[in-house]
Protein backbone atom coordinates (compact mmCIF):
# COMPACT_ATOMS: atom_id res chain seq x y z
CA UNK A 1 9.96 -31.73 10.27
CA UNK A 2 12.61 -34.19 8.23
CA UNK A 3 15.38 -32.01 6.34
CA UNK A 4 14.25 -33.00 3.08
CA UNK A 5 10.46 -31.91 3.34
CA UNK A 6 11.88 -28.86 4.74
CA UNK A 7 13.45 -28.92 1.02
CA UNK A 8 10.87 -30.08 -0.61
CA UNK A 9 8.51 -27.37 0.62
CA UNK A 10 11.51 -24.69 -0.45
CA UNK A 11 11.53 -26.08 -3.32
CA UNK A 12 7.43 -26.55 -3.93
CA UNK A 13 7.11 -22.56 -3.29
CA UNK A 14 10.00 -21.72 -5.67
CA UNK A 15 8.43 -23.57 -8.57
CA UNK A 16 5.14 -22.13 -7.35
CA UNK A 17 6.75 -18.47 -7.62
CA UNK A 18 8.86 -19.23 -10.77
CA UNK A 19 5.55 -20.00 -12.75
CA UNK A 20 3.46 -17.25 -10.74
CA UNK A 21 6.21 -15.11 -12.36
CA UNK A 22 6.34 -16.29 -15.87
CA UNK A 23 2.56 -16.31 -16.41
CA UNK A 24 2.93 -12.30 -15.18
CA UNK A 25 5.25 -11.56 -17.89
CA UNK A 26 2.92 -13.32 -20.25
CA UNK A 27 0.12 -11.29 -19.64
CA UNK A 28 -1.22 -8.62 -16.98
CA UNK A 29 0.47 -5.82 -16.15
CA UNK A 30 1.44 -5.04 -12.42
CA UNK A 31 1.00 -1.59 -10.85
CA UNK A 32 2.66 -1.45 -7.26
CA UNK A 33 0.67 0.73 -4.93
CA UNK A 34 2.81 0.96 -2.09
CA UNK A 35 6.55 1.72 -2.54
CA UNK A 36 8.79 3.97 -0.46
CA UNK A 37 11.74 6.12 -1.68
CA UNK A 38 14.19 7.68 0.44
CA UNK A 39 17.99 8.47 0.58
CA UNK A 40 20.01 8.73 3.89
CA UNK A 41 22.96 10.10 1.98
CA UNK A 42 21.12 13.48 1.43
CA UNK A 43 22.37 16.53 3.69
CA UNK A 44 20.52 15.93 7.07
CA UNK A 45 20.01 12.76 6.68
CA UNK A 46 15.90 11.06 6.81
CA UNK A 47 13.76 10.59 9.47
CA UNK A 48 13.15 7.14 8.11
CA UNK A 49 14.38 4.59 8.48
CA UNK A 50 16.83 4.87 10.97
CA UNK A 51 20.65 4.30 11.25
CA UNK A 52 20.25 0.87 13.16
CA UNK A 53 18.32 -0.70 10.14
CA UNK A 54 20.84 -2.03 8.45
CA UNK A 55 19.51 -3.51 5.34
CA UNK A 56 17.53 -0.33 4.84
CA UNK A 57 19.60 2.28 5.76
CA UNK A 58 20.92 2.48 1.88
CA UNK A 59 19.20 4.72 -0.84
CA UNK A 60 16.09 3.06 -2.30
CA UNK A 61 15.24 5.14 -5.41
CA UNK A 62 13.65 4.91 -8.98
CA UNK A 63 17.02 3.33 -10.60
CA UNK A 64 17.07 0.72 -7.86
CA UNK A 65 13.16 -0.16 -7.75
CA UNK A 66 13.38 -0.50 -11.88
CA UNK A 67 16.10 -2.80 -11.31
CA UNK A 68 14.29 -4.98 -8.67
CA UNK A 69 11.16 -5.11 -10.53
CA UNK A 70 12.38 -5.29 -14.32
CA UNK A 71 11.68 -8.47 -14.99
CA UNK A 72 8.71 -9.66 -12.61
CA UNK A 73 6.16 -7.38 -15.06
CA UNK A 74 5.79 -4.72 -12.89
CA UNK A 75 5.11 -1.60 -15.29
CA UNK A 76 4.31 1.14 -12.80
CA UNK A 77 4.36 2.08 -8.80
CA UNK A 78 3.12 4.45 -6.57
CA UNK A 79 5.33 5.88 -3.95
CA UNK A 80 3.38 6.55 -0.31
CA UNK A 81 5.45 9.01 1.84
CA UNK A 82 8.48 7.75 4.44
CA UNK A 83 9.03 11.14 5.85
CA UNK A 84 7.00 13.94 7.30
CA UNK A 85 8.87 16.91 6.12
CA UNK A 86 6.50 18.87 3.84
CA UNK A 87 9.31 19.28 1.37
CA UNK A 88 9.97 15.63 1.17
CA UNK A 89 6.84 15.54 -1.18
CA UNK A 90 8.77 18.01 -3.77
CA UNK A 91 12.09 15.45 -3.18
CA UNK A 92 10.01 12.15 -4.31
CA UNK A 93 8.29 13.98 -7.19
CA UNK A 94 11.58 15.37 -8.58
CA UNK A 95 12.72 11.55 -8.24
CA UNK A 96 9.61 10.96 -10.39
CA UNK A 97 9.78 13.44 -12.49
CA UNK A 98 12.80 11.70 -14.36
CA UNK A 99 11.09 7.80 -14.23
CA UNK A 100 7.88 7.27 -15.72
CA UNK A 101 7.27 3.99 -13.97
CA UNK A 102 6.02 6.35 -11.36
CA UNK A 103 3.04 7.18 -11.60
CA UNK A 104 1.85 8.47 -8.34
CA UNK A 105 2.61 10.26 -5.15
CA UNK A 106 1.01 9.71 -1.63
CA UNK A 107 2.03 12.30 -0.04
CA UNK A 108 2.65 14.29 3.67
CA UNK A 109 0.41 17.34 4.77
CA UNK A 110 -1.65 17.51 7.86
CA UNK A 111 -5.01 18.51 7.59
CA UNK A 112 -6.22 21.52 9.70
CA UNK A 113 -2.73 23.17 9.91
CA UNK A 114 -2.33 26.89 8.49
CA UNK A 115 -0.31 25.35 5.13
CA UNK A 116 -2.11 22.71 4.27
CA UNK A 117 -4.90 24.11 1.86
CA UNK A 118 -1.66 26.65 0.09
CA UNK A 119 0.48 23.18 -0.25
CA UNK A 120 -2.62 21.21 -1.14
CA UNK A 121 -3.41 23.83 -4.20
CA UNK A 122 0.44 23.69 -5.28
CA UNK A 123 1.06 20.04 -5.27
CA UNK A 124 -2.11 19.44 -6.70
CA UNK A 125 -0.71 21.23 -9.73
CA UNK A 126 1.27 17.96 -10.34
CA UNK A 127 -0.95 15.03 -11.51
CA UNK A 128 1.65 12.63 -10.16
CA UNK A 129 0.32 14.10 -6.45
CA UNK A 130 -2.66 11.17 -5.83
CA UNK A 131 -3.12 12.03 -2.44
CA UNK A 132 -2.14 12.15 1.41
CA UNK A 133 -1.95 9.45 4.08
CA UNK A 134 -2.27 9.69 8.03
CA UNK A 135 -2.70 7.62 10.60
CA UNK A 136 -0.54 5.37 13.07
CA UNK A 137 2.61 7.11 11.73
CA UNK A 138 4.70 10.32 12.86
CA UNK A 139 3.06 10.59 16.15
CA UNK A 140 -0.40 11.31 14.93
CA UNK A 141 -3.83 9.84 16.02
CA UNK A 142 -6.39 10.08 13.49
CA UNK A 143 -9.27 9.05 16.02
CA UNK A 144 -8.66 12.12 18.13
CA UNK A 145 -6.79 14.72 15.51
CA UNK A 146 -9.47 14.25 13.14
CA UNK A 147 -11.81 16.27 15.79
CA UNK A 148 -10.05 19.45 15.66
CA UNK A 149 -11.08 22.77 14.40
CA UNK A 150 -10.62 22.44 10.43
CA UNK A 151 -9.60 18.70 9.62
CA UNK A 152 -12.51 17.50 8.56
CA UNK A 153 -13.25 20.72 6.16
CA UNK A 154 -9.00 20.00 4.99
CA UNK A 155 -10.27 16.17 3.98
CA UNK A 156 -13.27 17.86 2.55
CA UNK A 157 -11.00 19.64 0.34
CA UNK A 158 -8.96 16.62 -0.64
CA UNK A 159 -11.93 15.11 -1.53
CA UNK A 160 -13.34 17.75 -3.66
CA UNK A 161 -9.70 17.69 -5.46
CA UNK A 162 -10.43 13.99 -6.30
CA UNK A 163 -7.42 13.25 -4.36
CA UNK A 164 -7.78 10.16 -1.91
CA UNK A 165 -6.82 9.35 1.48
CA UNK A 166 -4.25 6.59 2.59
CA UNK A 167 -4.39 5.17 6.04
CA UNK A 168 -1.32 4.23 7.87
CA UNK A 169 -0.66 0.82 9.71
CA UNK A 170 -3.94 0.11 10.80
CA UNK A 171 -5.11 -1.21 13.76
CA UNK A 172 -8.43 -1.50 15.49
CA UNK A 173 -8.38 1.86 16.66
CA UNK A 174 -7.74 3.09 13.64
CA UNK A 175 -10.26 1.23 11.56
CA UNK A 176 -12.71 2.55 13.83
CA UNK A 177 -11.37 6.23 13.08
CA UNK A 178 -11.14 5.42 9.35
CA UNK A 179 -14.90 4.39 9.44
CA UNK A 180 -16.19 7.28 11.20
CA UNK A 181 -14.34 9.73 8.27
CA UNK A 182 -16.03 7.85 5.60
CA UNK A 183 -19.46 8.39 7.32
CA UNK A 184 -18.97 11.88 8.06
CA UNK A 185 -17.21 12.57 4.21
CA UNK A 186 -18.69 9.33 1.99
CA UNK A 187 -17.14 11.57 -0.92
CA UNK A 188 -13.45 11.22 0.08
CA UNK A 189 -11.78 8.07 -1.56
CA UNK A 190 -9.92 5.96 1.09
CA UNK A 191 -7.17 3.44 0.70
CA UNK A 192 -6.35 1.35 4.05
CA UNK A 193 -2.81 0.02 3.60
CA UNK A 194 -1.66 -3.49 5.27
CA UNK A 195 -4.39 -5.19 6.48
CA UNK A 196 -3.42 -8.48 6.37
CA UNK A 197 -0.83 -7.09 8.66
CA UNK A 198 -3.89 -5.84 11.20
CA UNK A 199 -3.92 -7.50 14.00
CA UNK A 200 -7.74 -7.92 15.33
CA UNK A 201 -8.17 -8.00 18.72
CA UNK A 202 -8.13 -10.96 20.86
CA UNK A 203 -11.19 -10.34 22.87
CA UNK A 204 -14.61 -11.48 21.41
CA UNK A 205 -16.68 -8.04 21.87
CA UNK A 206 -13.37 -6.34 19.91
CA UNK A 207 -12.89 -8.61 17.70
CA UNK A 208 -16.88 -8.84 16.73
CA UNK A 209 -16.52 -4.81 16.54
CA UNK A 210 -12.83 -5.24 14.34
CA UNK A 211 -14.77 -6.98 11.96
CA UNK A 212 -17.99 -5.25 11.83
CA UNK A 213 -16.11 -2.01 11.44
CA UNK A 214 -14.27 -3.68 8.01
CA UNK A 215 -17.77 -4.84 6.94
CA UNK A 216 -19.42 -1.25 7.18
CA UNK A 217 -16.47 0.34 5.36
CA UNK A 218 -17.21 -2.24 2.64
CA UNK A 219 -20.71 -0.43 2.12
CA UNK A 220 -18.69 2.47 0.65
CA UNK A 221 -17.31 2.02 -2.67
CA UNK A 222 -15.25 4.35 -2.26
CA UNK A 223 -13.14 2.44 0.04
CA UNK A 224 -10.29 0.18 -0.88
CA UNK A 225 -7.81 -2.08 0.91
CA UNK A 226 -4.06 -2.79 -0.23
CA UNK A 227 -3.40 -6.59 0.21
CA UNK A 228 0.17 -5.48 1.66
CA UNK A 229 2.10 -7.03 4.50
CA UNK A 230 1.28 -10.45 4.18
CA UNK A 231 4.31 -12.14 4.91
CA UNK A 232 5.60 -12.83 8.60
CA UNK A 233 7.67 -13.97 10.48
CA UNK A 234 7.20 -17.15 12.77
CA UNK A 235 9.79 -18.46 14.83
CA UNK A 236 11.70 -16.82 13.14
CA UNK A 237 10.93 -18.20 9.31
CA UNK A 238 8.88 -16.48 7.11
CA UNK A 239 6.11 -19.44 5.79
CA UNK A 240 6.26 -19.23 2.31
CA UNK A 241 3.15 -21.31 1.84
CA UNK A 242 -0.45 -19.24 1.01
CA UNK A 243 -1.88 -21.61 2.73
CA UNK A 244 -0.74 -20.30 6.22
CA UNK A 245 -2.22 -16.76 5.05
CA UNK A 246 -5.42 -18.08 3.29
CA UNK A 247 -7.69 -17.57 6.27
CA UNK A 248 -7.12 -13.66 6.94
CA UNK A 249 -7.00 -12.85 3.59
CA UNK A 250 -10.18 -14.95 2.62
CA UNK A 251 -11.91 -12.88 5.38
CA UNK A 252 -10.78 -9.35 3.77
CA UNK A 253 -11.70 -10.96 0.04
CA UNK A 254 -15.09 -12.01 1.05
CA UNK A 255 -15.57 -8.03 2.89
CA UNK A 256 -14.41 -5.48 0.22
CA UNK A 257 -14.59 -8.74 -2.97
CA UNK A 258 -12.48 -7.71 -5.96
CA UNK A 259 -13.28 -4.89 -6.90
CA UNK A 260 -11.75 -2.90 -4.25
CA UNK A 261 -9.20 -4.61 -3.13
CA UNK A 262 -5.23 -4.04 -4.46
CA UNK A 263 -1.22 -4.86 -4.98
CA UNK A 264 1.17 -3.29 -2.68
CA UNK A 265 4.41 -4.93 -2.15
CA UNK A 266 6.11 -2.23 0.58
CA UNK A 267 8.99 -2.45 -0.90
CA UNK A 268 11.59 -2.19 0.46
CA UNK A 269 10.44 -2.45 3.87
CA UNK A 270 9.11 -6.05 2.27
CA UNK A 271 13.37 -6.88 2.01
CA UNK A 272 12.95 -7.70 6.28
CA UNK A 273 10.98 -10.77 5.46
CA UNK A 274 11.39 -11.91 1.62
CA UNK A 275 12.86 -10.90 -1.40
CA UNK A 276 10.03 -8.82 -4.10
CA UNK A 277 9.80 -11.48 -6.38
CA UNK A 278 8.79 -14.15 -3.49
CA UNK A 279 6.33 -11.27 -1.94
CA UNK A 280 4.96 -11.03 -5.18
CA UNK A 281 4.93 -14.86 -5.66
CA UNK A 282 2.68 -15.38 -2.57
CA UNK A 283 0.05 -13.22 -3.14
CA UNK A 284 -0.22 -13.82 -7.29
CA UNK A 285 -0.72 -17.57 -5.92
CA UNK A 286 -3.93 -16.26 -3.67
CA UNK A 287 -5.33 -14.47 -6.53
CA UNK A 288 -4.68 -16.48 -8.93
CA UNK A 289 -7.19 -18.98 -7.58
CA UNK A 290 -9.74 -16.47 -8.31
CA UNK A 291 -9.37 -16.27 -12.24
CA UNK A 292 -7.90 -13.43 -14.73
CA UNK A 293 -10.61 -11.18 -14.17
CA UNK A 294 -9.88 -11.36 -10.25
CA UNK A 295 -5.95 -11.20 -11.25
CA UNK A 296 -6.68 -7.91 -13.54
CA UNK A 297 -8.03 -6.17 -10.69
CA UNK A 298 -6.01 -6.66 -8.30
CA UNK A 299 -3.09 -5.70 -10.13
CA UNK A 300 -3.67 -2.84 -12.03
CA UNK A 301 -7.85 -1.99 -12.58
CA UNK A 302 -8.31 -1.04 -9.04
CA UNK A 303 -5.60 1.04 -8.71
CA UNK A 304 -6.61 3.38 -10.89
CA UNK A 305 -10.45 3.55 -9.38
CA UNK A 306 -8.58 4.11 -6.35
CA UNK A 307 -5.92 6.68 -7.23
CA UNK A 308 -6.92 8.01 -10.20
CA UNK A 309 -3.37 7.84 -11.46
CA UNK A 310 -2.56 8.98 -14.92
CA UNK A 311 -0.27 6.52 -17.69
CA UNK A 312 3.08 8.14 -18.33
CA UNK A 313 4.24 5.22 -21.04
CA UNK A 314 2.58 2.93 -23.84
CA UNK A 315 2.74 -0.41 -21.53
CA UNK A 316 0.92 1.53 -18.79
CA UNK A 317 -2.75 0.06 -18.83
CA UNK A 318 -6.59 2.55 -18.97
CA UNK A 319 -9.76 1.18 -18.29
């Protein structure tokens, strides 16, 4: 490709994101369901992200995530865990506590161990505490831990608490373990996080199976999927054009449809491959093409079906 439609792509995608970005400040309010916070100057240091990660390894905290976001019409986040110390969920919510663009918490506890229901019952106490996640994270394995003696009655409890369930970096396995919770407890809310990020297998009897598996978690509307992770890297560029992405995340739209599907930006893990504004950019250009009503869901309506999060300010939105 000629140096100057290399440019003139650049430069098609930045007007693209410059008026994606202007209509949001216009009108519909953005609520970020998937943010991580995290400080590596704190005694002990963090489990994530690690010392080698250079552009990470730096405190990412309310202040900075206000700054980032302040003028892209983001109004309100939820933070899902980066660590899994149990008293890492009292950390982020006394980072909340103080920054009422926050308004949620997806938490770290382990279902089936002996604290779990006692640190359920006390973070529960705080209504920024939405929920847990587990999954391909930490060293855990939701297809086989979710067989032992008491974690099924622990999501039971969750569920009863009308807290939800976050998966972690899904993958075939996982969406296979995901869909066998939601048959066994249809009650429990679920939220699976990156899928356009998924990678399906390669094999046709897999693949069939990948896809069948997203279809029957569709029949539960209780189930939602973050539209989170969709930039990558090829040869080492990121495409910046929704076109390249249009195909996977048509085939998650047409599954779960609008009404369960939501914004997550990652941030700042989303800093390896684009800057927030561009990440948010891309996928208000996918949406867009849908209408307002498609645009109002996926930024802020379904989060709150989904998390049941709470406004803490006058420019936070209620159904």
């Amino acid at each position: 490709m000629e140096r100057r439609e290399v440019l003139k792509l650049g430069l098609g995608f930045a007007a693209a994101t410059a008026g994606a970005l202007a209509e949001t400040r216009r009108g519909i309010p953005i609520i970020d369901t998937h943010i991580h916070f995290f400080d590596p100057t704190r005694n002990g240091g963090v489990p994530w992200p690690t010392k080698d990660d250079t552009l990470l390894y730096k405190p990412a905290l309310p202040s900075r995530y206000e700054q980032v976001t302040r003028e892209l019409g983001v109004v309100g986040a939820i933070v899902v865990e980066a660590s899994p110390l149990e008293s890492d969920n009292d950390w982020v919510l006394e980072q909340a506590s103080g920054h009422s663009t926050i308004v949620g918490l997806v938490g770290d506890l382990i279902p089936g161990t002996e604290s779990y229901g006692r640190q359920l019952d006390r973070l529960h106490g705080n209504p920024l505490f939405v929920g847990i996640r587990y999954g391909n994270l930490w060293n855990r394995d939701l297809a086989e831990d979710r067989k032992k003696p008491g974690f099924a009655a622990d999501l039971r409890k969750l569920a009863s608490a009308g807290l939800e369930l976050d998966s972690a970096n899904p993958d075939s396995k996982l969406i296979r373990a995901i869909l066998d919770v939601s048959q066994q407890i249809p009650e429990l809310r679920i939220v699976i996080d990156h899928l356009p990020s998924a990678v399906a297998p390669t094999e046709s009897g897999a693949r069939d199976e990948f896809w069948s598996n997203l279809r029957a978690l569709s029949q539960n509307p209780r189930v939602f999927v973050k539209m989170s992770e969709v930039p990558v890297r090829v040869a080492g560029s990121v495409p910046k054009d929704i076109s390249y992405y249009k195909e996977k995340l048509d085939g998650i739209w047409e599954i779960f449809g609008e009404d369960h599907i939501l914004f997550g930006s990652d941030w700042p893990n989303s800093d390896h491959l684009i800057p927030y504004a561009e990440t948010l950019g891309l996928v208000r250009s996918y949406v867009s093409a849908k209408g307002s009503v498609a645009l109002e869901k996926y930024f802020w309506r379904n989060s709150i079906a989904a998390y049941g999060w709470r406004p803490r300010r006058p420019d936070q939105p209620t159904l």
